[in-house]
Protein backbone atom coordinates (compact mmCIF):
# COMPACT_ATOMS: atom_id res chain seq x y z
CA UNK A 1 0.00 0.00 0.00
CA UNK A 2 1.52 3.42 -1.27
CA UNK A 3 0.69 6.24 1.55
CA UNK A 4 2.60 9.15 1.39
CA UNK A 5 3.58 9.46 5.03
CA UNK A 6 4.50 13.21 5.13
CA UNK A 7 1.32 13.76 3.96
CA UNK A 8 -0.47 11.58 6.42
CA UNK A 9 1.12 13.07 9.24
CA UNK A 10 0.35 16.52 8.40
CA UNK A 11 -3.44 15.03 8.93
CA UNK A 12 -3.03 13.43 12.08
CA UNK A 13 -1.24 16.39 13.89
CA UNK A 14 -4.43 18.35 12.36
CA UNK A 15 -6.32 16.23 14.35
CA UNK A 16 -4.52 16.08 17.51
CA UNK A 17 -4.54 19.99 17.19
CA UNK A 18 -8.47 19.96 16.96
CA UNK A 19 -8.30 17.45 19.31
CA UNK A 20 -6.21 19.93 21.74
CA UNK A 21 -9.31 22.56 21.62
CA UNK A 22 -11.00 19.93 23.99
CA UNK A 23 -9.26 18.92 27.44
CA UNK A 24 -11.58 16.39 28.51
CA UNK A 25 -11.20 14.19 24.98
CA UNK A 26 -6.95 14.09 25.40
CA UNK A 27 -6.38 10.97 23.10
CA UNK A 28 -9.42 10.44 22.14
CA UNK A 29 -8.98 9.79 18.11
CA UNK A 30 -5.63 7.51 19.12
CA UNK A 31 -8.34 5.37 20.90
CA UNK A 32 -10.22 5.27 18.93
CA UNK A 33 -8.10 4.32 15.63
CA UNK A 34 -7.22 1.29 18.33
CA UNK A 35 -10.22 -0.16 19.00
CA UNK A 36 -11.18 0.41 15.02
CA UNK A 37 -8.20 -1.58 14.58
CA UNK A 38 -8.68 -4.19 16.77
CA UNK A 39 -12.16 -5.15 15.76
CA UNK A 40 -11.02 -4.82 11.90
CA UNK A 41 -8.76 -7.07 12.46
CA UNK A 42 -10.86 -9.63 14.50
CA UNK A 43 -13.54 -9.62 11.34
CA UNK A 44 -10.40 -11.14 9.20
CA UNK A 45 -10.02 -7.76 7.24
CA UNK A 46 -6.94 -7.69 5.18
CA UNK A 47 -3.59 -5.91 6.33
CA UNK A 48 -4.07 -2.41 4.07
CA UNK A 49 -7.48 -2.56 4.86
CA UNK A 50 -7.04 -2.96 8.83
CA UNK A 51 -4.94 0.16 7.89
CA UNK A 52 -6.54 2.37 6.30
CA UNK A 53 -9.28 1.71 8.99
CA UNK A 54 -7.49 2.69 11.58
CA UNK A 55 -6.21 6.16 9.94
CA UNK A 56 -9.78 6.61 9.12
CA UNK A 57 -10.71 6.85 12.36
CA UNK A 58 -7.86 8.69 13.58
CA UNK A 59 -9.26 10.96 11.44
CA UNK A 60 -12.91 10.74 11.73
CA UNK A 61 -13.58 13.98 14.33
CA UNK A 62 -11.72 16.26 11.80
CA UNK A 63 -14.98 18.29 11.25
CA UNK A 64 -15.20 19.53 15.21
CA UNK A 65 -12.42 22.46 14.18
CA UNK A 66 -15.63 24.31 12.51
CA UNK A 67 -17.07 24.04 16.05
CA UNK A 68 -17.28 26.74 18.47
CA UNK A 69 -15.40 26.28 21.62
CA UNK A 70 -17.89 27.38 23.78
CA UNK A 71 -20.23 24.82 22.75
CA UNK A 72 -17.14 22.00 22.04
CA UNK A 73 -15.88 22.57 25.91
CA UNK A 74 -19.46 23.07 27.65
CA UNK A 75 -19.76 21.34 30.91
CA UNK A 76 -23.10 21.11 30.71
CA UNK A 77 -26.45 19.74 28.91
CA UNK A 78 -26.53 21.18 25.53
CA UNK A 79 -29.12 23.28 24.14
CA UNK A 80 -31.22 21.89 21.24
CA UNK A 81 -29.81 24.71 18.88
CA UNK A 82 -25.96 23.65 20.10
CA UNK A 83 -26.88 20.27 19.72
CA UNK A 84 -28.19 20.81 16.17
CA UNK A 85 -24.80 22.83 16.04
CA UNK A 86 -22.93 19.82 17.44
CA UNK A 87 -24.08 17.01 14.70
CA UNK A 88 -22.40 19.41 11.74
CA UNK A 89 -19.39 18.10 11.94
CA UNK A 90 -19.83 15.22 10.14
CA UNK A 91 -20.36 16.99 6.91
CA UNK A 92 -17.70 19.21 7.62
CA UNK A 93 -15.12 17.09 8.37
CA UNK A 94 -16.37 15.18 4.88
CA UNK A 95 -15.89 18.84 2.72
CA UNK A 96 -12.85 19.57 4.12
CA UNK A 97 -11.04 15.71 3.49
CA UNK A 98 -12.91 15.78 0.18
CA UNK A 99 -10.12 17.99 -1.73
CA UNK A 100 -7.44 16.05 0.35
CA UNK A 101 -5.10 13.98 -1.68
CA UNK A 102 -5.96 11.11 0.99
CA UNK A 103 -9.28 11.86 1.19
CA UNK A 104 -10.73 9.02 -0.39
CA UNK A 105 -9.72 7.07 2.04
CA UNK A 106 -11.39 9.05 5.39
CA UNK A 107 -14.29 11.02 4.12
CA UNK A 108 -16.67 8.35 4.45
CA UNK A 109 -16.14 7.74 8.38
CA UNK A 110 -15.84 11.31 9.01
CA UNK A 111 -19.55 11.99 7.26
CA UNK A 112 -20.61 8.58 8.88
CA UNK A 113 -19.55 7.96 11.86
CA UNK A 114 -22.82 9.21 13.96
CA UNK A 115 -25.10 7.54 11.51
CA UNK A 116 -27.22 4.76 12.64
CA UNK A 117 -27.83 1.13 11.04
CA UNK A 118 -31.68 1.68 11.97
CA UNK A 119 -31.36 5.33 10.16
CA UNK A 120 -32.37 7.09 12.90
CA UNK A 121 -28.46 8.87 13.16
CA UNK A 122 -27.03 11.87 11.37
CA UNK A 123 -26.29 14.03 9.07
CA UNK A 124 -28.21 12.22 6.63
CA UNK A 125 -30.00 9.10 8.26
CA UNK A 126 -28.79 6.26 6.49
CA UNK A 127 -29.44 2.67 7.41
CA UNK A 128 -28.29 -0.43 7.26
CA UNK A 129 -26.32 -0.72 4.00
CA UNK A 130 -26.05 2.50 2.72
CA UNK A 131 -23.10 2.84 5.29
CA UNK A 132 -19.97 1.60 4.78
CA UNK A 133 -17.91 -1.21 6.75
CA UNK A 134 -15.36 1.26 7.36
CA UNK A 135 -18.13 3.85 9.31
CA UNK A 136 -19.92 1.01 11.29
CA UNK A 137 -16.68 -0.24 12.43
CA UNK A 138 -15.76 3.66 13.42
CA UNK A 139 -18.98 4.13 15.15
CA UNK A 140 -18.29 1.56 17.71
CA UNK A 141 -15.39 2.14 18.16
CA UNK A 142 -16.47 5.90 18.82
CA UNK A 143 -19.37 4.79 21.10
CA UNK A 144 -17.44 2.38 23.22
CA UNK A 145 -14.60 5.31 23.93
CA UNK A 146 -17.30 8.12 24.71
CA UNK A 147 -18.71 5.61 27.17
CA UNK A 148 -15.32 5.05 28.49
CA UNK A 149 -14.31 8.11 29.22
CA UNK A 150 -14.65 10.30 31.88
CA UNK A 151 -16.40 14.05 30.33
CA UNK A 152 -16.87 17.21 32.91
CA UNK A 153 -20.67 16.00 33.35
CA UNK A 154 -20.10 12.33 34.29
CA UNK A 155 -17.20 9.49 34.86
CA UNK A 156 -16.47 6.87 32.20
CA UNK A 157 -18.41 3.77 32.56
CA UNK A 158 -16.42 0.71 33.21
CA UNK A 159 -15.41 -1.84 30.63
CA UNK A 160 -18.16 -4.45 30.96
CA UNK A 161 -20.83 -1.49 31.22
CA UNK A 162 -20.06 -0.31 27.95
CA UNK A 163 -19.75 -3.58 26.78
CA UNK A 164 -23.38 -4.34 27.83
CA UNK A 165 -24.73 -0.82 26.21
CA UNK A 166 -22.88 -2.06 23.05
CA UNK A 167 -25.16 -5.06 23.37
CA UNK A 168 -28.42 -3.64 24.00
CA UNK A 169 -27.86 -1.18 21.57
CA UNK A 170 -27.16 -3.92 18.72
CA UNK A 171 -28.92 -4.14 15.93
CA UNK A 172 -30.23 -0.08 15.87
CA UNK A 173 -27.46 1.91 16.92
CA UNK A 174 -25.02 -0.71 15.76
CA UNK A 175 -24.25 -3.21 12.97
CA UNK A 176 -25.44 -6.69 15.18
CA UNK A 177 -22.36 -8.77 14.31
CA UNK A 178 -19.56 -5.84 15.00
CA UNK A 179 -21.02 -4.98 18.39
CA UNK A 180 -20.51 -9.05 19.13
CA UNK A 181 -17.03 -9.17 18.05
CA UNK A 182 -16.37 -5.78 20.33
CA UNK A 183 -17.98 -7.66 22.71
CA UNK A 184 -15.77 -10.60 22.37
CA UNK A 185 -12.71 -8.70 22.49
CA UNK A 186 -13.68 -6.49 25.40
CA UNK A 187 -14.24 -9.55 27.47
CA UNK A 188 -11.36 -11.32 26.55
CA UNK A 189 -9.42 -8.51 27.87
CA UNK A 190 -7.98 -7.37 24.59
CA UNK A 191 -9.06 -3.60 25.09
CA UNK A 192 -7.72 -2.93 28.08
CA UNK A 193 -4.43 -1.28 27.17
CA UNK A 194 -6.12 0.98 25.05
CA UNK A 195 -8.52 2.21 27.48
CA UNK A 196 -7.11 5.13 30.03
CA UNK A 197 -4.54 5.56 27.67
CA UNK A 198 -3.02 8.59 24.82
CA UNK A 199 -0.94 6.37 23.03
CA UNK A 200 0.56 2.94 23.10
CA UNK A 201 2.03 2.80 26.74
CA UNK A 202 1.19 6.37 27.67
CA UNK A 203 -1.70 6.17 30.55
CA UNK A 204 -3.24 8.97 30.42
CA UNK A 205 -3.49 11.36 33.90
CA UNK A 206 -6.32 13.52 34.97
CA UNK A 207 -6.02 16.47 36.48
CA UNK A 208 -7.34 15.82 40.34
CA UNK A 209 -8.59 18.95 40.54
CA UNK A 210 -11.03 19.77 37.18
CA UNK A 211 -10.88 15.94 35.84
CA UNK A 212 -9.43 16.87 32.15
CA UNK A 213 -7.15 14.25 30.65
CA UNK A 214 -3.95 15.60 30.06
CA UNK A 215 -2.17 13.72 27.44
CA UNK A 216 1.49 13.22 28.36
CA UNK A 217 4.58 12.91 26.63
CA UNK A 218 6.22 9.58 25.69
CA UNK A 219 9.41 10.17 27.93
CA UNK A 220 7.80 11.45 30.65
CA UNK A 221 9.33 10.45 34.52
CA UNK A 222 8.85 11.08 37.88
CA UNK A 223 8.27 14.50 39.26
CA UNK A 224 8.09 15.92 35.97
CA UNK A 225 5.89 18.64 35.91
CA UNK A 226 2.66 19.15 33.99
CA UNK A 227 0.14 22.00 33.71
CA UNK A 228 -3.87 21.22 33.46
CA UNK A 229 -5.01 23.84 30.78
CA UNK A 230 -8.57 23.65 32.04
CA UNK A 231 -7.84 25.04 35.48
CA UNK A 232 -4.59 26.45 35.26
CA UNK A 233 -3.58 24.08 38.17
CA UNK A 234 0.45 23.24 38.12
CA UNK A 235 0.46 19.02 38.63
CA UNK A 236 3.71 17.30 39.42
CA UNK A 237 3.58 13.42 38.08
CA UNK A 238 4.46 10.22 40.23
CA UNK A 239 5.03 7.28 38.54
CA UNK A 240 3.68 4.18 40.28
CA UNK A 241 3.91 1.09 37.83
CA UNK A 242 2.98 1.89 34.22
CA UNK A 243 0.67 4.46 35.36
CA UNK A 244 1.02 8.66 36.97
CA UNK A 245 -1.22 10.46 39.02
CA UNK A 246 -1.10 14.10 39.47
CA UNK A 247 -0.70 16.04 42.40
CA UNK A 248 -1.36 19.70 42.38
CA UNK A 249 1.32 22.23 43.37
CA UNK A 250 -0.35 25.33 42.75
CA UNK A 251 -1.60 27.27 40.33
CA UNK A 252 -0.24 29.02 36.87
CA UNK A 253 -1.37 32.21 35.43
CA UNK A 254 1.46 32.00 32.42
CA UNK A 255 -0.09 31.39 29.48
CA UNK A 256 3.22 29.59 28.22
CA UNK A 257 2.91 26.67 30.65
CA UNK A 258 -0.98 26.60 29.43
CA UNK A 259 0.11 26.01 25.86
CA UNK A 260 -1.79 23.19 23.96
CA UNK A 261 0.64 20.45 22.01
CA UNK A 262 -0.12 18.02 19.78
CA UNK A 263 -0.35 14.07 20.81
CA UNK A 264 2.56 13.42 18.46
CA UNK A 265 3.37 9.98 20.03
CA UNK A 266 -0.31 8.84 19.05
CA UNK A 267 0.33 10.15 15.45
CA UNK A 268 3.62 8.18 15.25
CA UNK A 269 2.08 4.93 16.67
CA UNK A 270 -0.66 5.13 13.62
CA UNK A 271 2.82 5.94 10.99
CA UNK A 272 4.12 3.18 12.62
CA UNK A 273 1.96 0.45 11.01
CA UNK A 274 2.55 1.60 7.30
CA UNK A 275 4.82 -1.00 5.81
């Protein structure tokens, strides 16, 4: 498979940078591009398909950067009008790949992605069919992190929770036979690593204070220090195992330890798999 990797990576910092806008999703579309993976690969896809799956989905949130921040970043319920606001970014994200010389391969999943196998989803309520294998894979995959996660107006469900919602939901929200084999691998353990984490071996840490996920880097030790952009709060890291917890030192009104970076080790784990 010929992928000009340059290229690629300019579109996966893109997304960690829209990704950045948001503190409570840190490594969100690394996640998910995982889990897409893993369940493309339990189906029996083929190798470049498994891969162009999981830069797909990398991918698939690229619309939320014609999103307000006030309404991206809201704590709470949103309004009906934000909402309708909210479920634009499908078709954005699909404009903006279309002209892309790797769009081809994304713009599907990032117009799909919230639609629906009982076509009850959006932007354009397609069912069953009509939607790729590429989006319905995504959408899990999507689902099952959101669930997952902790957001300001609720903590992540566990594992086997999500699992279970994946389940009832099967058959309307989701294709039937992908939400078994998510299923299958979440209770065979295989989608534990990925869960909690920014990247491949990177937990991720919350800030104790406001709850954001702060996405660290790759070498990152003991008593480093970290800043929570959310709350301004000053966090020094202790290691303990594979994973960090933050403690708070303080707080930090300079705006250059409040700067957002991109995930890059999450971008390099998804160059990593192109032959």
């Amino acid at each position: 498979m010929e992928i000009d990797k340059p290229l690629l990576k300019s579109l996966l910092i893109m997304a960690d940078i829209i990704e950045a806008r948001d503190p409570y999703t840190g490594g969100h579309v690394w996640r998910v591009s995982q889990f897409a993976k893993l369940l493309a690969t339990k189906i029996g896809l083929p190798e470049d398909e498994i891969i162009k799956i999981s830069i797909a989905a990398y991918l698939h949130d690229l619309g939320k950067v014609g999103i307000p921040d006030d309404i991206l970043r809201k704590a709470e319920a949103l309004t009906d009008a934000e909402y309708a606001i909210i479920k634009t970014h499908p078709s954005i994200g699909s404009r903006l790949l279309a002209g892309h010389p790797l769009g081809e391969m994304v713009t599907s999943v990032a117009n799909e992605h919230h639609e629906r196998i009982d076509g009850k989803g959006y932007p354009n309520g397609l069912s069953g069919a009509q939607l790729s294998l590429t989006a319905r894979i995504v959408s899990i995959a999507d689902a099952f992190d959101a669930m997952t996660s902790t957001r300001p107006y609720r903590k992540g469900m566990s594992v086997e929770k999500a699992l279970c919602r994946l389940e009832d939901d099967a058959g309307t929200q989701f294709d039937s036979e992908l939400a078994n084999h998510m299923c299958a691998l979440g209770r065979a353990g295989d989608l534990v690593h990925i869960v909690g984490h920014t990247a491949e071996g990177i937990p991720a840490v919350t800030c104790p204070h406001c709850g954001p996920v702060i996405a660290i880097p790759r070498n990152t030790k003991d008593g480093d220090i970290i800043y929570c952009r959310a709350c301004h709060s000053q966090l020094e890291l202790h290691q303990s195992g594979d994973t960090f917890t933050a403690e708070m030192t303080g707080m930090s009104d300079d705006p250059r330890d409040l700067e957002p970076y991109a995930n890059e080790a999450s971008a390099d784990d998804v160059l990593a798999q192109i032959p």
